[in-house]
Protein backbone atom coordinates (compact mmCIF):
# COMPACT_ATOMS: atom_id res chain seq x y z
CA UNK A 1 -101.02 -38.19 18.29
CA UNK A 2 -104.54 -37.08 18.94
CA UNK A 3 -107.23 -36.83 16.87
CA UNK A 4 -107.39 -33.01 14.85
CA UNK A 5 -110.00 -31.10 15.93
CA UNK A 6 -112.66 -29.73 13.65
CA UNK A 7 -114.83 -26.57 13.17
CA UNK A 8 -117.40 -25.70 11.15
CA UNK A 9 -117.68 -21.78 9.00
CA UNK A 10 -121.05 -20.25 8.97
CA UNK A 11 -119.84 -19.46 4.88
CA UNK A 12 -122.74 -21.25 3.34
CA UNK A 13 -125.30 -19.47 5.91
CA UNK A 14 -124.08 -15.92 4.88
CA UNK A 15 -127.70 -14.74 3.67
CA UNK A 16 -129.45 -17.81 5.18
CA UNK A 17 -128.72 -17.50 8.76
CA UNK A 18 -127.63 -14.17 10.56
CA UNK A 19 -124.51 -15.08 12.75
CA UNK A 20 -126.56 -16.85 15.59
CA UNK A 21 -128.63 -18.43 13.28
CA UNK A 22 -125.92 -19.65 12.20
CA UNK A 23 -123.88 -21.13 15.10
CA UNK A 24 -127.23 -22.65 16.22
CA UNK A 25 -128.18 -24.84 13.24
CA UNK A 26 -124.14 -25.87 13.00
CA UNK A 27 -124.83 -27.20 16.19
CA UNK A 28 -127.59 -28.84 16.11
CA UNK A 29 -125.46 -30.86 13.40
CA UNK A 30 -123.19 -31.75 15.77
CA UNK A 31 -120.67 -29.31 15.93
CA UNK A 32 -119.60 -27.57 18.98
CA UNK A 33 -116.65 -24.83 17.20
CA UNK A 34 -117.29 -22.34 14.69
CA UNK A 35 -115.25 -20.09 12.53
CA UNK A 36 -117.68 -17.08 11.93
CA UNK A 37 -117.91 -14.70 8.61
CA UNK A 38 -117.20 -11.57 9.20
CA UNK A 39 -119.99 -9.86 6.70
CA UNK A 40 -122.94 -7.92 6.37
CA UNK A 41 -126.09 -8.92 7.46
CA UNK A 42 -124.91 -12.10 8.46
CA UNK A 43 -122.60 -10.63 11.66
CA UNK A 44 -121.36 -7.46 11.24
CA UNK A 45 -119.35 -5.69 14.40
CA UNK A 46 -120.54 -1.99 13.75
CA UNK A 47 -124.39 -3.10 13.68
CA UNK A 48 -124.58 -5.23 16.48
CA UNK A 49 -126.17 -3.40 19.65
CA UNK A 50 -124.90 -4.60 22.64
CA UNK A 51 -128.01 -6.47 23.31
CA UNK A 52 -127.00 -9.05 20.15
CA UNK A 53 -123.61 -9.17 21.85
CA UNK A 54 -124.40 -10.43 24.71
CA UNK A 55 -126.61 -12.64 22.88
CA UNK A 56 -123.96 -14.76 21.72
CA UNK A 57 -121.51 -14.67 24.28
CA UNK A 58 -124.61 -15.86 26.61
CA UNK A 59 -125.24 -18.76 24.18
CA UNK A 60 -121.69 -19.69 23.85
CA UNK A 61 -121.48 -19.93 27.33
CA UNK A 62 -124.68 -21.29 27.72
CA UNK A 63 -123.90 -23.94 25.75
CA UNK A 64 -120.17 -24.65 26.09
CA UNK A 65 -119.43 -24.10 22.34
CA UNK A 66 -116.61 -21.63 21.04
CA UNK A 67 -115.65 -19.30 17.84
CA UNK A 68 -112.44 -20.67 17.35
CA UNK A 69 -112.00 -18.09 14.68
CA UNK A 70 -112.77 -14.99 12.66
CA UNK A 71 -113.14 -14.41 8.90
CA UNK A 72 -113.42 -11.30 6.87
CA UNK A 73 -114.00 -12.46 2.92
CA UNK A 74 -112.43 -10.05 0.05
CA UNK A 75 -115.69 -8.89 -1.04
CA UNK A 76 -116.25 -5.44 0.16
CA UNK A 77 -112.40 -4.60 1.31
CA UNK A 78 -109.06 -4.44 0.55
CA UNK A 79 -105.87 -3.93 2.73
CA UNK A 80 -103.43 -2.94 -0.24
CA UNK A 81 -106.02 -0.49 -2.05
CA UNK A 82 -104.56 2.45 -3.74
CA UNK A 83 -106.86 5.06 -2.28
CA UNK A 84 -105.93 5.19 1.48
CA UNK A 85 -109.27 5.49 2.32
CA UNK A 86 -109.75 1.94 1.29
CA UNK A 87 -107.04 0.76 3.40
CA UNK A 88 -108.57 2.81 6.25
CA UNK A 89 -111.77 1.68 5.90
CA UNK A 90 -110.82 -2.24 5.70
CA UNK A 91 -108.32 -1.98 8.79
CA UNK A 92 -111.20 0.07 11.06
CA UNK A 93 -113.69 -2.70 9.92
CA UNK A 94 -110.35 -5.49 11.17
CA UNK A 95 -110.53 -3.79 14.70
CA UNK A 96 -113.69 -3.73 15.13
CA UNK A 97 -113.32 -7.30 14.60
CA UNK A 98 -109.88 -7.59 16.71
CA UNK A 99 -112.45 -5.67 19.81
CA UNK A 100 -115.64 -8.27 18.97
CA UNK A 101 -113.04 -11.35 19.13
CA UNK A 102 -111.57 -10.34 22.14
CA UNK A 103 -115.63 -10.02 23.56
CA UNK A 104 -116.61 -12.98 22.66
CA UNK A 105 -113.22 -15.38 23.50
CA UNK A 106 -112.01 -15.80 19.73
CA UNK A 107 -108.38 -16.25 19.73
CA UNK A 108 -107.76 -15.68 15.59
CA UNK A 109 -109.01 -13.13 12.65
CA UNK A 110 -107.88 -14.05 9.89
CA UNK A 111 -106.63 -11.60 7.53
CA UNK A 112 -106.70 -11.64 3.41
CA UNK A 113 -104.01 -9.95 1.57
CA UNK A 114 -105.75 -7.34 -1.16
CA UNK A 115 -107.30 -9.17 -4.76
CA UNK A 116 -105.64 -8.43 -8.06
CA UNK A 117 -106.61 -8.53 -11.62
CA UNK A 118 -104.89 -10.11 -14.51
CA UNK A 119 -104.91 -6.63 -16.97
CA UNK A 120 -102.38 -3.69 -14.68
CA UNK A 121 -102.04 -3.71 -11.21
CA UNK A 122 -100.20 -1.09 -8.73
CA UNK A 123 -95.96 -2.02 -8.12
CA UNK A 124 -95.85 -5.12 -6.17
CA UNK A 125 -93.89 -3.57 -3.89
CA UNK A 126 -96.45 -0.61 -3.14
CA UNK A 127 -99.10 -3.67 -2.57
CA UNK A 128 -96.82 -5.21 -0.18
CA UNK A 129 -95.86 -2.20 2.08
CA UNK A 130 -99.78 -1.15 2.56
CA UNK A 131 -100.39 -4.30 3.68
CA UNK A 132 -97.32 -4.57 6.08
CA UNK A 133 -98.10 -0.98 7.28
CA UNK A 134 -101.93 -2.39 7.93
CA UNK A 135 -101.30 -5.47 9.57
CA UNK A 136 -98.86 -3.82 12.05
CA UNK A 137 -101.13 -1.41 12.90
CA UNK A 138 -103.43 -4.32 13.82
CA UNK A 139 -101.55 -6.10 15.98
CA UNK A 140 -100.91 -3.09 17.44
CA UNK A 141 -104.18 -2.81 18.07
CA UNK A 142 -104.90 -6.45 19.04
CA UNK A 143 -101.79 -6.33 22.35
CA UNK A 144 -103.63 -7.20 25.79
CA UNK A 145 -106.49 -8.95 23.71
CA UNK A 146 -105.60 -12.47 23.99
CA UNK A 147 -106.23 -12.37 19.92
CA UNK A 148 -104.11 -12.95 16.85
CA UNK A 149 -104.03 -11.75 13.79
CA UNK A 150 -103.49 -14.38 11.18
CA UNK A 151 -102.28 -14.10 7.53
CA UNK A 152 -104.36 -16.52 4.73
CA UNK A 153 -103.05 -17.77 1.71
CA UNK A 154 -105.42 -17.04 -0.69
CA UNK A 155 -104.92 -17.55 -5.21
CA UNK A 156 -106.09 -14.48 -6.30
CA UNK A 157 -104.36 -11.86 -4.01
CA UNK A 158 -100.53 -10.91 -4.64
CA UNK A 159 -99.25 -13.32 -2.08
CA UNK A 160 -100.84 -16.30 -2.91
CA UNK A 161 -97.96 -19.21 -1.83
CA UNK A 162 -96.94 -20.55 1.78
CA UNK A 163 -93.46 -18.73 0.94
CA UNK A 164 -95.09 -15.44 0.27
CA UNK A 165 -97.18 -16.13 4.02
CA UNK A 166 -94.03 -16.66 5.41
CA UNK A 167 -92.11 -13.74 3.94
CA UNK A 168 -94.69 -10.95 4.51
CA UNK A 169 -95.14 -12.52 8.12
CA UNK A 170 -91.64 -12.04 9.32
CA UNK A 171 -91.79 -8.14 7.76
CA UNK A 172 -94.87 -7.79 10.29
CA UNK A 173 -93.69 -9.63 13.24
CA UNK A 174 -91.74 -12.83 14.45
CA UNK A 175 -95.50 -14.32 16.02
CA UNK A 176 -97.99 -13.38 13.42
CA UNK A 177 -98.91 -16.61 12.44
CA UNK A 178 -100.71 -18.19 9.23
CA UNK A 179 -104.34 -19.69 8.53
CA UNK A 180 -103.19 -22.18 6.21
CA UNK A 181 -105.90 -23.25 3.65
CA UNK A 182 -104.97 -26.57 2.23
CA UNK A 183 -107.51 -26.34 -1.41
CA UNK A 184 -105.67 -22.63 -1.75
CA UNK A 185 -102.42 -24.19 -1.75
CA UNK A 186 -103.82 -27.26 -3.93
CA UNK A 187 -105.44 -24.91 -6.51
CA UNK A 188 -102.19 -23.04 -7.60
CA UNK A 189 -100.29 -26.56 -7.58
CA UNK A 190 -98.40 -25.94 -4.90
CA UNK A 191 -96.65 -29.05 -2.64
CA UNK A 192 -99.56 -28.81 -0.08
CA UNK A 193 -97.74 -30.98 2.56
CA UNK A 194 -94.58 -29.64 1.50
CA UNK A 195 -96.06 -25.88 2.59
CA UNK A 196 -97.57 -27.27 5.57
CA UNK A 197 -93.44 -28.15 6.68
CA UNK A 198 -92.36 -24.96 5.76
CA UNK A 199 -94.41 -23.15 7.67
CA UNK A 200 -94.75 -25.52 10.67
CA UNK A 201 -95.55 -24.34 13.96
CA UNK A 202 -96.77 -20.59 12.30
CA UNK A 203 -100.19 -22.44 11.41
CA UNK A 204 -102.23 -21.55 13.90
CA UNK A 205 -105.15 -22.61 11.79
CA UNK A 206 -106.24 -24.30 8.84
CA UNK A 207 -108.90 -24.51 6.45
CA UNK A 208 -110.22 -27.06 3.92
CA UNK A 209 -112.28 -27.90 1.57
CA UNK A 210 -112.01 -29.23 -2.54
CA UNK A 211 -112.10 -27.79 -5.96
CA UNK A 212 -110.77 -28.28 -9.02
CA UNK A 213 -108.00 -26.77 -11.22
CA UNK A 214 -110.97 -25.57 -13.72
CA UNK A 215 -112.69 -23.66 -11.51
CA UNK A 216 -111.76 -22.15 -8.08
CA UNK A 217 -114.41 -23.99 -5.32
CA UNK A 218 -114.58 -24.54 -2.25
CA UNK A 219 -116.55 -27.94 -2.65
CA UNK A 220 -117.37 -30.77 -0.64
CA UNK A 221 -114.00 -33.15 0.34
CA UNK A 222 -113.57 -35.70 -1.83
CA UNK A 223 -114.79 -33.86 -5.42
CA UNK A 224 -111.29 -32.70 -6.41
CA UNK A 225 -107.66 -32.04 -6.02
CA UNK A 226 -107.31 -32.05 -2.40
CA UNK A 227 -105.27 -35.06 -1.23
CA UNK A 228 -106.61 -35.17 2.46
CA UNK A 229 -104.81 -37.69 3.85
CA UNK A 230 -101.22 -35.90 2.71
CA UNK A 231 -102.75 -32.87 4.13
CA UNK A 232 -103.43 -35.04 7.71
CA UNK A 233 -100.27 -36.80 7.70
CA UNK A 234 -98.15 -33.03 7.11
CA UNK A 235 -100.09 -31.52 9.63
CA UNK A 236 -99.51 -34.28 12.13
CA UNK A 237 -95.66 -34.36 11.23
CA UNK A 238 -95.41 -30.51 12.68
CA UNK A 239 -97.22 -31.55 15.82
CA UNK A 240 -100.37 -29.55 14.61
CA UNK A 241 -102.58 -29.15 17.74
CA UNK A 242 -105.06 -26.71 16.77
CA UNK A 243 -108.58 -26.56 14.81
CA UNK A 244 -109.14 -27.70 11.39
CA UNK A 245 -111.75 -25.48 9.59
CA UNK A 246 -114.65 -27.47 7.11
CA UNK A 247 -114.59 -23.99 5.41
CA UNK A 248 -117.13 -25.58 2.61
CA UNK A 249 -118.79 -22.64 0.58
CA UNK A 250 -122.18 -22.94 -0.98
CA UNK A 251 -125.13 -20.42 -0.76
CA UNK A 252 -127.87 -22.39 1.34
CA UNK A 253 -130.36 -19.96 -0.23
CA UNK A 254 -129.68 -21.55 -3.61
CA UNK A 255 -131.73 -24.55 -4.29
CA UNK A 256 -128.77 -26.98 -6.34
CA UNK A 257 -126.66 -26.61 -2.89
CA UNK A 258 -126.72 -29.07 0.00
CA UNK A 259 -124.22 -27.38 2.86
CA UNK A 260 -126.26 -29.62 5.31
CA UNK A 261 -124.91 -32.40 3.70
CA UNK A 262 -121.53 -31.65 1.91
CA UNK A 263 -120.42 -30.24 5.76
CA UNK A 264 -120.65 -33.95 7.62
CA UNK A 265 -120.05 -35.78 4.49
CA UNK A 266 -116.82 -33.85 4.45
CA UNK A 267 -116.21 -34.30 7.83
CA UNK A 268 -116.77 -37.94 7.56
CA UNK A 269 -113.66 -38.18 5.32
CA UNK A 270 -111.70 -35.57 7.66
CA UNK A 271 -112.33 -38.29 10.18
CA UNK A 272 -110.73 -41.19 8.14
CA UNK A 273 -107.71 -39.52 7.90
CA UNK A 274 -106.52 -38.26 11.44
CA UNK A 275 -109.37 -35.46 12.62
CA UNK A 276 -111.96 -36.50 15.14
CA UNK A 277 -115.32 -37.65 14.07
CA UNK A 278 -118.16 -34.99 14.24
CA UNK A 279 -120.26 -36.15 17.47
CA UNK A 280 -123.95 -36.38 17.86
């Protein structure tokens, strides 16, 4: 089988870089795909003018790179609120996504089920229909686009196992596929590479990165629990074609984090274990 491919997230460059800034210094370490946040200032749909736009799509041309992906992070949303105006705000900010991704030729967004808390939280089953009811509006809106919605498995939201993904995928739709993060699945103790089999070919993308059971991280490969070579050899087993995100998240602005270095040196043990080395 071929070599994975990999991609890098502009995560660490949230407050750094805005969303060109971004792509641009990811390349010039080498990498050629990006999966881009989603997040004010960094790139955020509804402030872009068109000139920015065109901006990107002219360097992504321009340069033969690609967005393999979107990514919206639970900090100022949530699909399963209680007050509908919560859920309407978070899907309107998904579409205007869904529209950007379609603009720019990025085939996924990846969509977060709501957060909980650990003291009361509304009926499972209320959190579960808002969130159906959402997500097939959005694919709805996403027909004709050439983009996907995609459902992430994430510890502190309601749904946070591959059989929950799988579940609350069918109730949307037979194709809405999964962005399966490998340290999500690690973190709760879940079979990673039994997960990745479950949900076989419904990954349509993956992220990755380390942390420990302590404390929920999304750390450099090789600091933790993540058993990347299981992770390689499952994904290979299902005939996994598609991109591999480094999804590695620490604040370049803060002066104990190295992203510039925990990205390669991740990839570097990505690349021992079935993905393709980063170039350059």
């Amino acid at each position: 089988m071929a070599a994975m491919k990999v991609a890098a997230s502009t995560f660490p460059y949230l407050y750094s870089h805005d969303g060109l800034g971004a792509l641009k210094h990811l390349n010039s370490m080498g990498y050629s795909m990006f999966e881009m946040m989603i997040f004010p200032p960094h790139c955020w749909p509804r402030e872009l003018s068109a000139d920015q736009c065109a901006a990107y799509k002219s360097w992504l041309d321009d340069t033969g790179t690609s967005i393999t992906s979107f990514c919206i992070p639970l900090l100022d949303n949530n699909p399963n609120g209680v007050d509908v105006l919560m859920r309407d705000y978070t899907l309107d900010r998904y579409r205007e996504a869904l529209d950007l991704a379609a603009e720019w030729g990025c085939p996924y967004v990846c969509a977060i089920p709501g957060p909980v808390n650990s003291l009361i939280n509304p009926p499972y089953d209320w959190m579960r229909n808002w969130f159906v009811e959402g997500m097939k509006q959005l694919v709805d809106h996403s027909k004709g686009t050439g983009v996907e919605i995609i459902l992430e498995n994430v510890p502190f939201t309601f749904l946070p196992t591959a059989q929950d993904m799988l579940d609350v995928a069918n109730d949307i739709g037979p194709d809405v596929g999964i962005n399966f993060d490998v340290c999500n699945s690690a973190f709760i103790k879940e079979d990673v590479a039994g997960a990745i089999r479950l949900l076989g070919d419904r990954i349509k993308n993956v992220h990755i990165s380390d942390s420990g059971y302590e404390e929920f991280l999304h750390s450099r490969l090789g600091t933790g629990i993540v058993d990347v070579k299981e992770a390689g050899a499952a994904l290979q087993e299902i005939g996994y074609d598609k991109v591999t995100v480094l999804e590695i998240i620490a604040d370049a602005l803060q002066p104990d984090t190295d992203p510039d270095g925990d990205i390669p040196a991740s990839h570097a043990i990505l690349a021992e274990a079935g993905w393709e080395p980063l170039s350059g």
